[in-house]
N, C-alpha and C. Protein backbone atom coordinates (compact mmCIF):
# COMPACT_ATOMS: atom_id res chain seq x y z
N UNK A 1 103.98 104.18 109.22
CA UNK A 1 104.59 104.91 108.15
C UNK A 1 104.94 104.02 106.99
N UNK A 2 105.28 104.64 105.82
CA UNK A 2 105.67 103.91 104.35
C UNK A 2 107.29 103.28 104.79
N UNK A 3 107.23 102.30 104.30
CA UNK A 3 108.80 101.68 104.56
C UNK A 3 109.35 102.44 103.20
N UNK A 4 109.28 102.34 102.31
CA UNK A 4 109.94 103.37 101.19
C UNK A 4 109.64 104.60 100.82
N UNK A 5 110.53 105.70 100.91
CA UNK A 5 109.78 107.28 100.84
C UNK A 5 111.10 107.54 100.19
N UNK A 6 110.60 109.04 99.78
CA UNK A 6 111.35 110.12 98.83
C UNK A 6 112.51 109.32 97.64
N UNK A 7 111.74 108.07 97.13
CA UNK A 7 112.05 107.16 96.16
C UNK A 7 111.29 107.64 94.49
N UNK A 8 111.40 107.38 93.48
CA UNK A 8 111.10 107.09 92.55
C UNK A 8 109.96 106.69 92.70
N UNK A 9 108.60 106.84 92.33
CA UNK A 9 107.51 106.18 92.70
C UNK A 9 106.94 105.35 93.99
N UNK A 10 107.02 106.54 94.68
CA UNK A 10 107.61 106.42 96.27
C UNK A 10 106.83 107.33 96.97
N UNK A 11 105.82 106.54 98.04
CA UNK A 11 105.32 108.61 98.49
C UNK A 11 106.55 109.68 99.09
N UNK A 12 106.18 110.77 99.37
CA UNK A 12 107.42 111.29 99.54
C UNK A 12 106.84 112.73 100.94
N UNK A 13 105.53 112.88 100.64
CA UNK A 13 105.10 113.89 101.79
C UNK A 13 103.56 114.01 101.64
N UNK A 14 102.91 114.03 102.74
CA UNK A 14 101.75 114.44 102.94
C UNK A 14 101.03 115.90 103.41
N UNK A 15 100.17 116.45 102.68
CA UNK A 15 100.37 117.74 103.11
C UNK A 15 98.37 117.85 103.21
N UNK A 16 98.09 118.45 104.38
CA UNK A 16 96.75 118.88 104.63
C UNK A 16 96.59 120.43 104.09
N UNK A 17 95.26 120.55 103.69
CA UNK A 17 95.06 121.93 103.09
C UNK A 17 93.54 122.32 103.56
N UNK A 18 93.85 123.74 104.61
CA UNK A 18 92.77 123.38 104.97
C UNK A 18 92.42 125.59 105.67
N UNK A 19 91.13 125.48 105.04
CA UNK A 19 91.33 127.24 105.73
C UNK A 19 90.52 127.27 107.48
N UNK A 20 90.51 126.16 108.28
CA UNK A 20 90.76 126.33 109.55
C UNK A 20 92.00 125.84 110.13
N UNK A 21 93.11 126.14 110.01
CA UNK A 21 94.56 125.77 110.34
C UNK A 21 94.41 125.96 111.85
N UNK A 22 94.13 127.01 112.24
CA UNK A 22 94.25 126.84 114.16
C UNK A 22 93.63 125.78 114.16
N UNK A 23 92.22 124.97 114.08
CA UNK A 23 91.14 124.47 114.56
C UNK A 23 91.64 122.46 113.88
N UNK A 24 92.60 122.69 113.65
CA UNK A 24 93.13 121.34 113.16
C UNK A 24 94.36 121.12 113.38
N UNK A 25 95.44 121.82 113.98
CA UNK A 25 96.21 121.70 114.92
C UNK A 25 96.06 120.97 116.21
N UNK A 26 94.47 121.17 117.08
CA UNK A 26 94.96 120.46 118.40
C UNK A 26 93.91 118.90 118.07
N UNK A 27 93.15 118.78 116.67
CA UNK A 27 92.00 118.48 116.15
C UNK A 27 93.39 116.88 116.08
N UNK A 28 93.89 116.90 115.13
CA UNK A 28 95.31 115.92 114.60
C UNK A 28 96.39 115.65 116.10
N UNK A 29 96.33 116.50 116.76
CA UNK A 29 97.17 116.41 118.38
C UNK A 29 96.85 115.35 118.82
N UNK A 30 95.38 115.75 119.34
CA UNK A 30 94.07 114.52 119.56
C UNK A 30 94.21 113.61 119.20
N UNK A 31 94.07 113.14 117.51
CA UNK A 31 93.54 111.83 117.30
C UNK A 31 95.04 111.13 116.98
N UNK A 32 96.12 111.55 116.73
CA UNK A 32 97.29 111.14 116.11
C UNK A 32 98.20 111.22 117.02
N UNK A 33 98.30 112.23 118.13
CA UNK A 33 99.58 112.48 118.69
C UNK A 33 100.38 113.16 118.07
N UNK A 34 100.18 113.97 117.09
CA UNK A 34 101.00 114.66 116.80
C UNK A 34 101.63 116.02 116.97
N UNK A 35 102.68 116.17 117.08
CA UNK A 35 103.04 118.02 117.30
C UNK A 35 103.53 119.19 116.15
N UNK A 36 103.79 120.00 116.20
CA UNK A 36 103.27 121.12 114.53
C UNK A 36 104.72 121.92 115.27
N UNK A 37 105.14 122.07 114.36
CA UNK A 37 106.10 123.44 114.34
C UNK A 37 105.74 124.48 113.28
N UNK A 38 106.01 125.66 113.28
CA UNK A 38 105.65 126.27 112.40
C UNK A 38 107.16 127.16 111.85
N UNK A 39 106.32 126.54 110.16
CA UNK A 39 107.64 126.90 109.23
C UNK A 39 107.36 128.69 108.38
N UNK A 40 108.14 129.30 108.44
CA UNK A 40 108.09 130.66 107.62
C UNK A 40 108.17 130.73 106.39
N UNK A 41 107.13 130.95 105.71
CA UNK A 41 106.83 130.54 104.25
C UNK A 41 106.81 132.38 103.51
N UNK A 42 106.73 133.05 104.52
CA UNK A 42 106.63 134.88 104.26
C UNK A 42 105.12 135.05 104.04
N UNK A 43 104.40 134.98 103.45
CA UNK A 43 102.70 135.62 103.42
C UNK A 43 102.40 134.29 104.17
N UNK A 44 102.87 133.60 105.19
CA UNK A 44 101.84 132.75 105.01
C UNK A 44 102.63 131.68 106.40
N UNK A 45 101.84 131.13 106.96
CA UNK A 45 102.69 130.45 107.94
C UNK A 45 102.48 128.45 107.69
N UNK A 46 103.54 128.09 107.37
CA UNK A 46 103.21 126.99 107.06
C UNK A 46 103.67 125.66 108.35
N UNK A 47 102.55 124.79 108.46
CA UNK A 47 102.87 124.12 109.77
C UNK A 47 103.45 122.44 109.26
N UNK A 48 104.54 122.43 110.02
CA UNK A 48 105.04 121.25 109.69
C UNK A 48 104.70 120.40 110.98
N UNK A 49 104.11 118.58 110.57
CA UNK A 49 103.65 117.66 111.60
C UNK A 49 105.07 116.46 111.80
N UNK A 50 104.57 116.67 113.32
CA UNK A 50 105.74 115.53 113.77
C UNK A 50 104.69 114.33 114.56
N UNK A 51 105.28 113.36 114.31
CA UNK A 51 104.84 112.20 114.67
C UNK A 51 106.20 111.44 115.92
N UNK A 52 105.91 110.67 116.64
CA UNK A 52 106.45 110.05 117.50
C UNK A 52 107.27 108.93 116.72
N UNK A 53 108.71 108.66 116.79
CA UNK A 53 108.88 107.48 116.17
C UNK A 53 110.56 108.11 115.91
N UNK A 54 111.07 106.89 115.03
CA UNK A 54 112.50 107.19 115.17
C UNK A 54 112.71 108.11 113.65
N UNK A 55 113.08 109.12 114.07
CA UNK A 55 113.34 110.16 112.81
C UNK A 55 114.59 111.18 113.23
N UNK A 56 114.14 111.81 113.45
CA UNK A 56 115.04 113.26 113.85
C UNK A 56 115.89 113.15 115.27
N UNK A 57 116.41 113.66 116.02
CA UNK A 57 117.20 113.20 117.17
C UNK A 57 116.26 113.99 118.27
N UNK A 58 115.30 114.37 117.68
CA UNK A 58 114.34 114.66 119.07
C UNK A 58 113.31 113.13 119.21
N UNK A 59 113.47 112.22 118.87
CA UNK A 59 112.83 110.97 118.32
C UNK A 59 111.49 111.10 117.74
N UNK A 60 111.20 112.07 117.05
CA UNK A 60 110.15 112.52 116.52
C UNK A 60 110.37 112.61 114.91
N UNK A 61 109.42 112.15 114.13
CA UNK A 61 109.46 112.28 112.87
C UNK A 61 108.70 113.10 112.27
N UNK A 62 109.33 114.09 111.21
CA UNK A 62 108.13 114.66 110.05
C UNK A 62 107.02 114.04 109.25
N UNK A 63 106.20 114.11 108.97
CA UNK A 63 105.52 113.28 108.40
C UNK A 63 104.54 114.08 107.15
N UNK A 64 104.66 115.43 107.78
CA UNK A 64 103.70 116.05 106.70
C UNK A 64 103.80 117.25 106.67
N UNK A 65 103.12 118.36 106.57
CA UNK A 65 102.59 119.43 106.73
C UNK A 65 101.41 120.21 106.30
N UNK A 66 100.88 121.45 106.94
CA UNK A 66 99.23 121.82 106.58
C UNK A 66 100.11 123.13 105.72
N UNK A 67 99.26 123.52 104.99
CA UNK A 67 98.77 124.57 104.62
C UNK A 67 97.53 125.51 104.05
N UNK A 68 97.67 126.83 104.78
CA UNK A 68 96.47 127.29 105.10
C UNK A 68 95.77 127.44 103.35
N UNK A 69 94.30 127.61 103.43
CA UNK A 69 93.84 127.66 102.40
C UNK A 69 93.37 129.16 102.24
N UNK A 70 94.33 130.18 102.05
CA UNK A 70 94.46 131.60 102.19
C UNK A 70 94.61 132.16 100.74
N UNK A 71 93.81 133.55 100.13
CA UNK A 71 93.92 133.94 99.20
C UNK A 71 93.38 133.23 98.00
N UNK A 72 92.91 134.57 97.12
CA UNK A 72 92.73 133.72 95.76
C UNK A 72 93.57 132.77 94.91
N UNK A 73 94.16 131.71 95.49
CA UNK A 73 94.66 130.67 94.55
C UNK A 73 93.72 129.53 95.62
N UNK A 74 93.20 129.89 96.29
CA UNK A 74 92.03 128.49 96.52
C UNK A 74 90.47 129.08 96.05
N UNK A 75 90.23 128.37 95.15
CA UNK A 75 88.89 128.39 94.66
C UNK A 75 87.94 128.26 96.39
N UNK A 76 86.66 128.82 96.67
CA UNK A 76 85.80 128.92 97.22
C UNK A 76 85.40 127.44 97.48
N UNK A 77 85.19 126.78 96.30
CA UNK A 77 84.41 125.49 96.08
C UNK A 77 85.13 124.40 96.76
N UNK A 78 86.52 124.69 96.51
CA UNK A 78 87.04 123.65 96.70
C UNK A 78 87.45 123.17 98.66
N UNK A 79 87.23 122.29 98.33
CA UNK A 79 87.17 121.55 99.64
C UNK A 79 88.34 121.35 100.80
N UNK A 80 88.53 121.50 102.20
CA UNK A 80 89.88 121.21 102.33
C UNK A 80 89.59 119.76 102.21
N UNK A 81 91.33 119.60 102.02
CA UNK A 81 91.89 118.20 101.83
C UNK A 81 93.14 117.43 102.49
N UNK A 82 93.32 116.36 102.47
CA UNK A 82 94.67 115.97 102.21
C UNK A 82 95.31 115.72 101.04
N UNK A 83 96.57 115.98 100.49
CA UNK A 83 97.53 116.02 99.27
C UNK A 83 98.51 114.73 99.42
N UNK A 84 98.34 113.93 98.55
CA UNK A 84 99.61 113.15 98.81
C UNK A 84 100.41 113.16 97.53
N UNK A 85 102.16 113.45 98.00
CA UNK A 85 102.92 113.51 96.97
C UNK A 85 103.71 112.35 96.62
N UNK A 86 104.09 111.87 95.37
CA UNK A 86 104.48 110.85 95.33
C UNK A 86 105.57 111.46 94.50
N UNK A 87 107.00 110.88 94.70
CA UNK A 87 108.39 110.76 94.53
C UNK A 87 108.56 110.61 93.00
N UNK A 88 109.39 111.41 92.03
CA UNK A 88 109.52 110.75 90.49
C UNK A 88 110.84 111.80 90.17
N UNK A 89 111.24 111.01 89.28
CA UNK A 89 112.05 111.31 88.85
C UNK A 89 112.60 112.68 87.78
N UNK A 90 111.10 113.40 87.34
CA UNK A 90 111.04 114.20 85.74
C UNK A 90 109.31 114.12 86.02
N UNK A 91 109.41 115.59 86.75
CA UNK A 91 107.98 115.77 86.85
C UNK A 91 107.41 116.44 85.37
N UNK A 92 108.03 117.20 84.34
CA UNK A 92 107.35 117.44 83.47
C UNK A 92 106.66 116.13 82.41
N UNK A 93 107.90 114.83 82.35
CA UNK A 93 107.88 113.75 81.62
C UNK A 93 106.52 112.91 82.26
N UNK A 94 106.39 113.08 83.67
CA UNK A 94 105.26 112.10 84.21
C UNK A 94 103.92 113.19 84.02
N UNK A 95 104.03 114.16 84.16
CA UNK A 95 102.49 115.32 83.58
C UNK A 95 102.41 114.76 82.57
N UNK A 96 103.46 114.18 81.63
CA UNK A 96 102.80 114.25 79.94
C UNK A 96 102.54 113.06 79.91
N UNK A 97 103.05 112.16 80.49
CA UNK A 97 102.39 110.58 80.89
C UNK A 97 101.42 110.33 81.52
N UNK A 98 100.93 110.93 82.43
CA UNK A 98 99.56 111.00 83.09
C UNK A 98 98.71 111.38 82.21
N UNK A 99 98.94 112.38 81.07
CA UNK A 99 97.92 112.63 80.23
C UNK A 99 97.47 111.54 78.74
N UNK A 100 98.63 111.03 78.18
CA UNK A 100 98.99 110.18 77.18
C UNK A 100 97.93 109.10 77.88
N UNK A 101 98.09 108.85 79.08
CA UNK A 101 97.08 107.50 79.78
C UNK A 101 96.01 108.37 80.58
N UNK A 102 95.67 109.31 79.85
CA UNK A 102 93.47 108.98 80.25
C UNK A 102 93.23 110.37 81.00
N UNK A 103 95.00 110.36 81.98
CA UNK A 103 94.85 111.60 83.38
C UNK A 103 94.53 112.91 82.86
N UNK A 104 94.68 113.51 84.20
CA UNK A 104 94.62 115.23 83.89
C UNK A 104 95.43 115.87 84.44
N UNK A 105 95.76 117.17 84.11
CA UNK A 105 97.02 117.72 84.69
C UNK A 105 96.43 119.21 85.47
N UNK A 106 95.74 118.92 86.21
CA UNK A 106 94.77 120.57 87.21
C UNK A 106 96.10 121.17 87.43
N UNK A 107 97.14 121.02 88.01
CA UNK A 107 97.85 122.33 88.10
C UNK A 107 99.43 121.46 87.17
N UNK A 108 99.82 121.96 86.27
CA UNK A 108 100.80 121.83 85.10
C UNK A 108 102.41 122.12 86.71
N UNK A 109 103.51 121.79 85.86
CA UNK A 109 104.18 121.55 86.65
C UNK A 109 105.08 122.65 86.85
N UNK A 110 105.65 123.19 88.01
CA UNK A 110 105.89 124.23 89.21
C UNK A 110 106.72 124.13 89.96
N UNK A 111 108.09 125.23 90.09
CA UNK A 111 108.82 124.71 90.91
C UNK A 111 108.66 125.27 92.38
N UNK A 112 109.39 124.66 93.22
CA UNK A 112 109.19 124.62 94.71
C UNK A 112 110.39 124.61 94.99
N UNK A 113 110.69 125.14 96.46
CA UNK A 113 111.99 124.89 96.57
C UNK A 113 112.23 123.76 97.40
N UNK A 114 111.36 122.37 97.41
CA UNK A 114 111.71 121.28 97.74
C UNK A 114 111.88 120.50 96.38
N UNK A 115 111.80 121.32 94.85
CA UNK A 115 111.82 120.51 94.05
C UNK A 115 110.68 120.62 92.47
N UNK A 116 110.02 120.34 91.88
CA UNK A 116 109.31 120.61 90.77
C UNK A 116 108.23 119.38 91.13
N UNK A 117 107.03 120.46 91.36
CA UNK A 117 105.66 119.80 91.37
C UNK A 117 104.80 119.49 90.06
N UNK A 118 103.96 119.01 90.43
CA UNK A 118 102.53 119.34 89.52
C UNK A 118 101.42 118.93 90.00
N UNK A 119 100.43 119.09 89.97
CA UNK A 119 99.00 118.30 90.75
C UNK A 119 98.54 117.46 89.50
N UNK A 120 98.50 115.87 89.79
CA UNK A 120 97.76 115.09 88.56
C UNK A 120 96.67 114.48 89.17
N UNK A 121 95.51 113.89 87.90
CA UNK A 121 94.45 113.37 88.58
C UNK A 121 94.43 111.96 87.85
N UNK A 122 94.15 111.02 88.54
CA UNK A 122 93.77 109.45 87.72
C UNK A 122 92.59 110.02 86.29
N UNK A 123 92.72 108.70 85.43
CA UNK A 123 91.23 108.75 84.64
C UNK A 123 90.22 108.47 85.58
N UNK A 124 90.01 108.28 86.72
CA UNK A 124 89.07 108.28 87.34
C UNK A 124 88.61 109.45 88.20
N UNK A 125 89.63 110.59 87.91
CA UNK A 125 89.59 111.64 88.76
C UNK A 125 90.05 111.94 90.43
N UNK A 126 90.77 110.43 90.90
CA UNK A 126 91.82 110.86 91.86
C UNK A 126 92.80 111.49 91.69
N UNK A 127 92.90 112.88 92.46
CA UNK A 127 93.97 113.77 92.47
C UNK A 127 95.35 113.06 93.40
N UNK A 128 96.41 113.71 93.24
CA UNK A 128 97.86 113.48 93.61
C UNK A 128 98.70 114.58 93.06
N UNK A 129 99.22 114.41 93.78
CA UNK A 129 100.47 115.63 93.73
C UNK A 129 102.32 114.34 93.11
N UNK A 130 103.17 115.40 92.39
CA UNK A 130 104.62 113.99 92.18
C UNK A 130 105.08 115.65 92.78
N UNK A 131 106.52 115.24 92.44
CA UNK A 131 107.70 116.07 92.63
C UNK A 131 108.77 115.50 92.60
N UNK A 132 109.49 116.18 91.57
CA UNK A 132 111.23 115.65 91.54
C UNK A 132 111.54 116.33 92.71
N UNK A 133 111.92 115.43 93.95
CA UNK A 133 112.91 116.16 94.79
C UNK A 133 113.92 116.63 94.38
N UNK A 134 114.62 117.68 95.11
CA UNK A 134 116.03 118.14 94.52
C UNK A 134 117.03 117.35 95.90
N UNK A 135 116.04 117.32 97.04
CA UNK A 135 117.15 117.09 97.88
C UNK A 135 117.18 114.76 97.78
N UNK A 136 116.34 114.51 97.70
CA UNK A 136 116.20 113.10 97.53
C UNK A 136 117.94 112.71 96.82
C-alpha cells in the first residue's frame, strides 16, 4: 500500500470500473486475496475491496472499490478500467490547472458525497480522477 493517502497530492482511492462486476469479484479474490462488501448506492450496487493488513478492527483494510459499468453514462466504447484518485485540495482550481498545462478535463468537476471530483487526463492522455475530500 501507499505510505501517504487521502493527503494533498496524495492517492486517496482506487476504484475498478467494469460491466462484469460478478465475474471480477472472485477474479481479484484469486489473485489479491481480497474480500468485497457491498455498499448501497440505490440504482446500483457498489462493491467496496478489503485487503488483509492493519486497517479497520476486523484487520482488514479498504483499499478500493468496483463499480458497475451500468446505463447510459458509460459509453459502449469505452473500456473497463481501473480509476485512480488522487487527493487535492480545490478540485475546480486543479481542473483549471490541468488545463493551463497541456491536460484535459473529460468529465469537469462533480460533487460526490465523499467530496468534489473531476476526471483529468495528462498532455499525454493519461486519465486520473482528484477529489477534495470532505472527510480527509
Amino acid at each position: 500500500g501507499a505510505q501517504l493517502v487521502n493527503e494533498p497530492g496524495a492517492l486517496c482511492w482506487n476504484e475498478l470500473t467494469t460491466r462484469d462486476a460478478d465475474g471480477s469479484k472472485p477474479f481479484y479474490a484469486s489473485v489479491f486475496g481480497w474480500r468485497t462488501t457491498a455498499m448501497d448506492m440505490g440504482e446500483l450496487e457498489y462493491t467496496l475491496w478489503h485487503a488483509p493488513g492493519a486497517g479497520e478492527p476486523s484487520g482488514e483494510e479498504v483499499i478500493g472499490g468496483m463499480m458497475p459499468m451500468v446505463g447510459e453514462a458509460w459509453p459502449a466504447d469505452l473500456p473497463p478500467h481501473w480509476m485512480v484518485y488522487f487527493a487535492v485540495e480545490d478540485t475546480d482550481a486543479t481542473a483549471s490547472r490541468c488545463e493551463e498545462l497541456g491536460g484535459r478535463v473529460p468529465q469537469p468537476p462533480f460533487d460526490t458525497p465523499q467530496g468534489r471530483a473531476a476526471v483529468l487526463a495528462d498532455p499525454q492522455g493519461a486519465v486520473f480522477s482528484v477529489i477534495a475530500l470532505t472527510f480527509a
